[in-house]
C-alpha atoms as a PDB file:
ATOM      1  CA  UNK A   1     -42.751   0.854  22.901  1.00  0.00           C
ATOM      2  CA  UNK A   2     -43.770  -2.702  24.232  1.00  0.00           C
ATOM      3  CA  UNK A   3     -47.519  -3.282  25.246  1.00  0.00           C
ATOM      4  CA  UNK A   4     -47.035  -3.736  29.333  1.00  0.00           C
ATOM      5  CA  UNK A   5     -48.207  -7.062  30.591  1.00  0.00           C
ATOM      6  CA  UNK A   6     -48.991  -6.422  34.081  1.00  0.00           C
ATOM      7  CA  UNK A   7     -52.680  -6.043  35.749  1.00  0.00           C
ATOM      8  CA  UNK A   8     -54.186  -3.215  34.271  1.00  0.00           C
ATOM      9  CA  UNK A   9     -56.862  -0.591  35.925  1.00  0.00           C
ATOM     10  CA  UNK A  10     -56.707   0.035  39.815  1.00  0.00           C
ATOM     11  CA  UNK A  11     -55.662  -1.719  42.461  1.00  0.00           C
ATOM     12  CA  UNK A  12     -56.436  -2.071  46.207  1.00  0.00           C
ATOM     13  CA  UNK A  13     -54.766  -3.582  49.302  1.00  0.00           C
ATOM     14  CA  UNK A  14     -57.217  -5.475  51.844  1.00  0.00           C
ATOM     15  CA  UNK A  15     -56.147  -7.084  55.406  1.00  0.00           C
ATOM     16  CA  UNK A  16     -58.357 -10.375  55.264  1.00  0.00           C
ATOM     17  CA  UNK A  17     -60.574 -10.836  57.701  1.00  0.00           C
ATOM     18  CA  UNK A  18     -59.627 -13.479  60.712  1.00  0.00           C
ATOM     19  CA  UNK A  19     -56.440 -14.113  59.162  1.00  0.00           C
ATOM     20  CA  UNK A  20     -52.466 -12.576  59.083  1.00  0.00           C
ATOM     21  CA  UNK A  21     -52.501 -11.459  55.273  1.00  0.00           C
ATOM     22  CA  UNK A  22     -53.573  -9.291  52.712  1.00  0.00           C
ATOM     23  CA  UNK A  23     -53.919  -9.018  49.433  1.00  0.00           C
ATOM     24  CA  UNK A  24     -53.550  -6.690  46.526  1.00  0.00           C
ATOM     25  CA  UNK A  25     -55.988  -7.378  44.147  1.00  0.00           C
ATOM     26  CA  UNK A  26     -57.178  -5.567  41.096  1.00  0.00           C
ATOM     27  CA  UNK A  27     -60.424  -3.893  40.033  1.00  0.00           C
ATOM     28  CA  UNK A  28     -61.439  -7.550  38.279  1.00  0.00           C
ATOM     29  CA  UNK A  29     -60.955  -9.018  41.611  1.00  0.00           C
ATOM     30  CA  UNK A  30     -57.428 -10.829  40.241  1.00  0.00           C
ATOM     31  CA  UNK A  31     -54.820 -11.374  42.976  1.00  0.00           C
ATOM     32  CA  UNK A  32     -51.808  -9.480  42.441  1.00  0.00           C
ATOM     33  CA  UNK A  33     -49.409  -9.917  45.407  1.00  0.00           C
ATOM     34  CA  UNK A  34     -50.467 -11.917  48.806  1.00  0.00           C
ATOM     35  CA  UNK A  35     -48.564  -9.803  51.970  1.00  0.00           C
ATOM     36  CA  UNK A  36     -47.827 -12.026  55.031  1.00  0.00           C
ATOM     37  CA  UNK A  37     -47.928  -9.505  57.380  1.00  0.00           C
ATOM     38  CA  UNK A  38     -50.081  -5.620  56.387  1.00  0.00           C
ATOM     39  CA  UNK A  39     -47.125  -3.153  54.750  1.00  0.00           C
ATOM     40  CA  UNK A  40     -46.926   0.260  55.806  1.00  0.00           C
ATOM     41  CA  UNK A  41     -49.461   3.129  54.120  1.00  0.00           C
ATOM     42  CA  UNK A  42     -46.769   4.163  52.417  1.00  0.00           C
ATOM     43  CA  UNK A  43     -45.799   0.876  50.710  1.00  0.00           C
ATOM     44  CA  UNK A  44     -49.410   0.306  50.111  1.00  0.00           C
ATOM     45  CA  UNK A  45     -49.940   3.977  48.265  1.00  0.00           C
ATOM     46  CA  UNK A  46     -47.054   3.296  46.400  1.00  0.00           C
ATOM     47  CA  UNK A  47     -47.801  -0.652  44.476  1.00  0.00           C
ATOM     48  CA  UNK A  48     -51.278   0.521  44.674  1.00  0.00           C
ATOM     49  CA  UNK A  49     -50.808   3.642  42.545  1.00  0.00           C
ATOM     50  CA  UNK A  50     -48.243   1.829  40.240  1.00  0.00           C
ATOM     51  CA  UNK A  51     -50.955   1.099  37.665  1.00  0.00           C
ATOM     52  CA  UNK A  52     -51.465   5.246  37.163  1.00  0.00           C
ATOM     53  CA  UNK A  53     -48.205   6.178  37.622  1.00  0.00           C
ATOM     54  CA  UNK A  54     -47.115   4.189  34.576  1.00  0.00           C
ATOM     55  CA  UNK A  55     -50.052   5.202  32.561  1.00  0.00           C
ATOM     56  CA  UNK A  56     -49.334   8.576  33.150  1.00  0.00           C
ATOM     57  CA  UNK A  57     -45.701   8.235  32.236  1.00  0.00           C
ATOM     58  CA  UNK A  58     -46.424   6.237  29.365  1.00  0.00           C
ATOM     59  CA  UNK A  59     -48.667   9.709  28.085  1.00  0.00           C
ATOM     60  CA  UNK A  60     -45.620  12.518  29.052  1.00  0.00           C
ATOM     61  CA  UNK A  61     -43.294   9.715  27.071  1.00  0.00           C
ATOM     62  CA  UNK A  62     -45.525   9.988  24.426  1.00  0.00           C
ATOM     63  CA  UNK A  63     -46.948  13.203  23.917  1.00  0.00           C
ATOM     64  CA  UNK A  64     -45.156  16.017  26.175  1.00  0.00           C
ATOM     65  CA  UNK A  65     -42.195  16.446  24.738  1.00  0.00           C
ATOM     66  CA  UNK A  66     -41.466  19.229  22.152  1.00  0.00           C
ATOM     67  CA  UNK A  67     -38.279  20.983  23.437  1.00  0.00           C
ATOM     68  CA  UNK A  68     -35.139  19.122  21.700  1.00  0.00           C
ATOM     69  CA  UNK A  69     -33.643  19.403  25.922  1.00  0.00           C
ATOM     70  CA  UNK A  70     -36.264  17.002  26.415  1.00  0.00           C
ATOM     71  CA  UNK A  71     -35.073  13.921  24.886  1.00  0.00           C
ATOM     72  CA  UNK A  72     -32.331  12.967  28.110  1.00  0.00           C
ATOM     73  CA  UNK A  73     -36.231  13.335  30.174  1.00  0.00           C
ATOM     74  CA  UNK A  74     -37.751  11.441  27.618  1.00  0.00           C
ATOM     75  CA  UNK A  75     -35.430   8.880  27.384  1.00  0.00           C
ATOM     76  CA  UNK A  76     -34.779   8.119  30.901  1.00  0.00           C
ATOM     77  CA  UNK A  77     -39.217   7.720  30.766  1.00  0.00           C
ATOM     78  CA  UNK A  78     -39.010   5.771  28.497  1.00  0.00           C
ATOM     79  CA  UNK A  79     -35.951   3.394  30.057  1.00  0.00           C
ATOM     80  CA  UNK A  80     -38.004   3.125  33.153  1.00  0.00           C
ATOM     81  CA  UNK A  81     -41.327   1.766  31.593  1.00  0.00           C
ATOM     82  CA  UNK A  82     -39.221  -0.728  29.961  1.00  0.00           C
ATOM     83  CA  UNK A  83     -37.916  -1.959  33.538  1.00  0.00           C
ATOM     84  CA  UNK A  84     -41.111  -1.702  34.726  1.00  0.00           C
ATOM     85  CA  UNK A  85     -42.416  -4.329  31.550  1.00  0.00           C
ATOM     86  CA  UNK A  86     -39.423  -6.665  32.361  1.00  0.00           C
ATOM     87  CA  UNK A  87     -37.281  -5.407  29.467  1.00  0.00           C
ATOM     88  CA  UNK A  88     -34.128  -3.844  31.598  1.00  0.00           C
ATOM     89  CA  UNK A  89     -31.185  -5.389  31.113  1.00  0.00           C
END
């Protein structure tokens, strides 16, 4: 499995003050994504969570698979961390 080359650790939306955008920055304080106008909760939860999500996946991919029914779950984990580190086709 590739090393994933996106922001690591957590990330947090913020509505700038005075002004009509956000941005999603990580825990470093790097700029991930500038937002024109504030997403929904929803949308935020989602790209903000991303980072754990794909940990997390990246450890059932890994180590929770024992039952040979497991491999279709395992692969299709496995295909989607690769879309999510740019390596879909």
């Amino acid at each position: 499995m590739s090393k994933a080359s996106f922001t690591k650790g957590d990330w947090s939306f913020k509505m700038e003050k005075g002004k009509w955008l956000g941005t999603l920055r990580s825990s470093g304080g790097k700029v991930i994504a500038i937002f024109k106008r504030q997403p929904s909760q929803a949308d935020m939860n989602l790209i903000a969570t991303a980072p754990e999500m794909y940990a997390l996946l990246e450890n059932i991919a890994e180590y929770q698979f024992d039952k040979p029914t497991d491999s279709s779950k395992q692969a299709a984990i496995r295909e989607l961390l690769a879309k999510a580190r740019c390596e879909h086709e």
